[in-house]
C-alpha atoms as a PDB file:
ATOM      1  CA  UNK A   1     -24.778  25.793 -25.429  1.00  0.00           C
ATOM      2  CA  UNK A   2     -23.747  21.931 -24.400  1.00  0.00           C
ATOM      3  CA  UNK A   3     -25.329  22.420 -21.613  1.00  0.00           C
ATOM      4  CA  UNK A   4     -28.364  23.704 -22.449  1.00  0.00           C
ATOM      5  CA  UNK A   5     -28.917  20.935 -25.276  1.00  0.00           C
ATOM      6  CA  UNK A   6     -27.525  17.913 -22.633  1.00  0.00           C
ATOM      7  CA  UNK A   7     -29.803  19.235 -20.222  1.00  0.00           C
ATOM      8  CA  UNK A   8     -32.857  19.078 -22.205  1.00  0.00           C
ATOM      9  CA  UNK A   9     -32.305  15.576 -23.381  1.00  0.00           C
ATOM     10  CA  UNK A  10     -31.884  14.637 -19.657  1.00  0.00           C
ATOM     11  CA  UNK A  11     -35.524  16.469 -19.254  1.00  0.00           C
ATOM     12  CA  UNK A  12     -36.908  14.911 -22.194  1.00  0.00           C
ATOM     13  CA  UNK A  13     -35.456  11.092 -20.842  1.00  0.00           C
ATOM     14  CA  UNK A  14     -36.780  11.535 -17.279  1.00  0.00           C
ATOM     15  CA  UNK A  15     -40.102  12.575 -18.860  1.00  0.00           C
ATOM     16  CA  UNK A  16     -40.284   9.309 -20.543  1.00  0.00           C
ATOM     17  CA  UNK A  17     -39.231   7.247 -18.046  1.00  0.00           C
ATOM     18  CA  UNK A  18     -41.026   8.494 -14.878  1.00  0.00           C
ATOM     19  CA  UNK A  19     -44.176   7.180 -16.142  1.00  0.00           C
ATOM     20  CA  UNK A  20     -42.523   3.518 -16.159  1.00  0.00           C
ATOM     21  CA  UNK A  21     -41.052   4.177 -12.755  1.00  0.00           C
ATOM     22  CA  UNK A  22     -44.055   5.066 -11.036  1.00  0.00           C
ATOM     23  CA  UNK A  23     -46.149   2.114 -12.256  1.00  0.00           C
ATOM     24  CA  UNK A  24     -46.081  -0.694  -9.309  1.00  0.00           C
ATOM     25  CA  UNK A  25     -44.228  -3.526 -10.569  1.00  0.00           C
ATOM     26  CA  UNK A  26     -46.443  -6.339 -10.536  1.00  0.00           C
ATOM     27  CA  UNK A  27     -46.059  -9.843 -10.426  1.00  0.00           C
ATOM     28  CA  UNK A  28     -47.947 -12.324 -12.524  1.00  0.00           C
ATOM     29  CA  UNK A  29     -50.426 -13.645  -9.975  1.00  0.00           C
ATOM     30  CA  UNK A  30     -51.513 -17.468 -10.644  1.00  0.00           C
ATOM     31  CA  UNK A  31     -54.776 -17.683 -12.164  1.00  0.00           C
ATOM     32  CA  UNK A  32     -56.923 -19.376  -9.030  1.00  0.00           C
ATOM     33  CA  UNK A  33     -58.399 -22.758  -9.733  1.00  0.00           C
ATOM     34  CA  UNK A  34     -61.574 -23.209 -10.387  1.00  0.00           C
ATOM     35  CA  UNK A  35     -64.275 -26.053  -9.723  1.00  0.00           C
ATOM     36  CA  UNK A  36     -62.961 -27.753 -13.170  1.00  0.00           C
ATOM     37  CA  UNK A  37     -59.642 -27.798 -12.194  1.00  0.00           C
ATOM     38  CA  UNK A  38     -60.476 -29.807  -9.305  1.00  0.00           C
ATOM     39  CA  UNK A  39     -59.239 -33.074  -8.636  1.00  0.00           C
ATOM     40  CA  UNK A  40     -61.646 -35.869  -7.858  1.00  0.00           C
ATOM     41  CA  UNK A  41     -60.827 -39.838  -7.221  1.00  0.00           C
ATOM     42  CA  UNK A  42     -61.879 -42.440  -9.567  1.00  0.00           C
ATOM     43  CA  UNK A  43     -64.087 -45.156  -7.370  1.00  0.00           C
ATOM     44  CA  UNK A  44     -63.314 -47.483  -9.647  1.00  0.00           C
ATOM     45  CA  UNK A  45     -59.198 -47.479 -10.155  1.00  0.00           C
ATOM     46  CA  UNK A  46     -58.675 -44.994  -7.339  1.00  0.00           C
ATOM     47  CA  UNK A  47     -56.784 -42.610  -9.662  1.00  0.00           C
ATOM     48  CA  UNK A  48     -57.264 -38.805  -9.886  1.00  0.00           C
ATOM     49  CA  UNK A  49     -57.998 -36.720 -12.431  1.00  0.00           C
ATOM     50  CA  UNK A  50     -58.679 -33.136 -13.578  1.00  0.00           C
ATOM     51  CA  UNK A  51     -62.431 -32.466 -13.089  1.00  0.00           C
ATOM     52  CA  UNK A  52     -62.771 -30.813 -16.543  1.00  0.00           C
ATOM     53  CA  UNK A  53     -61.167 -34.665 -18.195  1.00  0.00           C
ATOM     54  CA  UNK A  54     -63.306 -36.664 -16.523  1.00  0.00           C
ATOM     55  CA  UNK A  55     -66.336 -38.734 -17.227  1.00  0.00           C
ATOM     56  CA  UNK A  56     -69.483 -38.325 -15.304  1.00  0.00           C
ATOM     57  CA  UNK A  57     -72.152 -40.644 -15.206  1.00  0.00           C
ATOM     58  CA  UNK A  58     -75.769 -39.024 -14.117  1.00  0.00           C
ATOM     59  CA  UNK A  59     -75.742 -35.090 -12.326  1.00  0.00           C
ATOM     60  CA  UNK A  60     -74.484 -33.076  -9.559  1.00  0.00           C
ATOM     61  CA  UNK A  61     -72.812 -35.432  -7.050  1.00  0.00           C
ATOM     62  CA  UNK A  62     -72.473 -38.640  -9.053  1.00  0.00           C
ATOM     63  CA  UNK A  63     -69.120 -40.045  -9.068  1.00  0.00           C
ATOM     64  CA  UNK A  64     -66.215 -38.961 -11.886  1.00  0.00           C
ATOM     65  CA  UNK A  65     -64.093 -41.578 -13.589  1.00  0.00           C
ATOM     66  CA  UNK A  66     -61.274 -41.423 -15.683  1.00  0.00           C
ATOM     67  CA  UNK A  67     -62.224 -43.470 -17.993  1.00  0.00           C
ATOM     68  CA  UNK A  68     -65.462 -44.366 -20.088  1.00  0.00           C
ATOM     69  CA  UNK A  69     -64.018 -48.452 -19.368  1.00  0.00           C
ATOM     70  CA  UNK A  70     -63.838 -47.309 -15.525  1.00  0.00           C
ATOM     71  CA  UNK A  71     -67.503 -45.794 -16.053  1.00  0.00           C
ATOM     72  CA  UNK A  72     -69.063 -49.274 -17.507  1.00  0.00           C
ATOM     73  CA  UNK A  73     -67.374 -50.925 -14.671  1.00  0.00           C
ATOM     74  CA  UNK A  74     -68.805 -49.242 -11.893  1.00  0.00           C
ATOM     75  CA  UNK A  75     -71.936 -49.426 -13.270  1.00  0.00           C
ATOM     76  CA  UNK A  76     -71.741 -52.998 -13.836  1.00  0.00           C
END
């Protein structure tokens, strides 16, 4: 009658636990970096800094400071 009983709980354990075996472990994968994460170089004190941070004077392709003080500079 041991048996029987021990035997079932060993059933009833794989049961549960085959689902978590069969799922792929999977490692975190690093988020990939988008345009705002880019770095771009300040023309003014030649430092970098995150896209999203920085200051922009004007649209698409003006330059990025770090700064609002580096922005009035370069602008004169």
């Amino acid at each position: 009658m041991r048996v029987v009983l021990l035997l079932i709980v060993v059933v009833i354990l794989i049961a549960l636990l085959l689902p978590l075996l069969r799922r792929p472990t999977r490692r975190p994968t690093r988020a990939t970096a988008t345009l705002d994460d880019e770095l771009v170089k300040d023309p003014v004190c030649q430092t970098y800094v995150v896209r999203s941070r920085a200051v922009s004077r004007g649209g698409d392709g003006a330059p990025y400071f770090c700064s609002t003080d580096c922005a009035r500079r370069y602008s004169g």
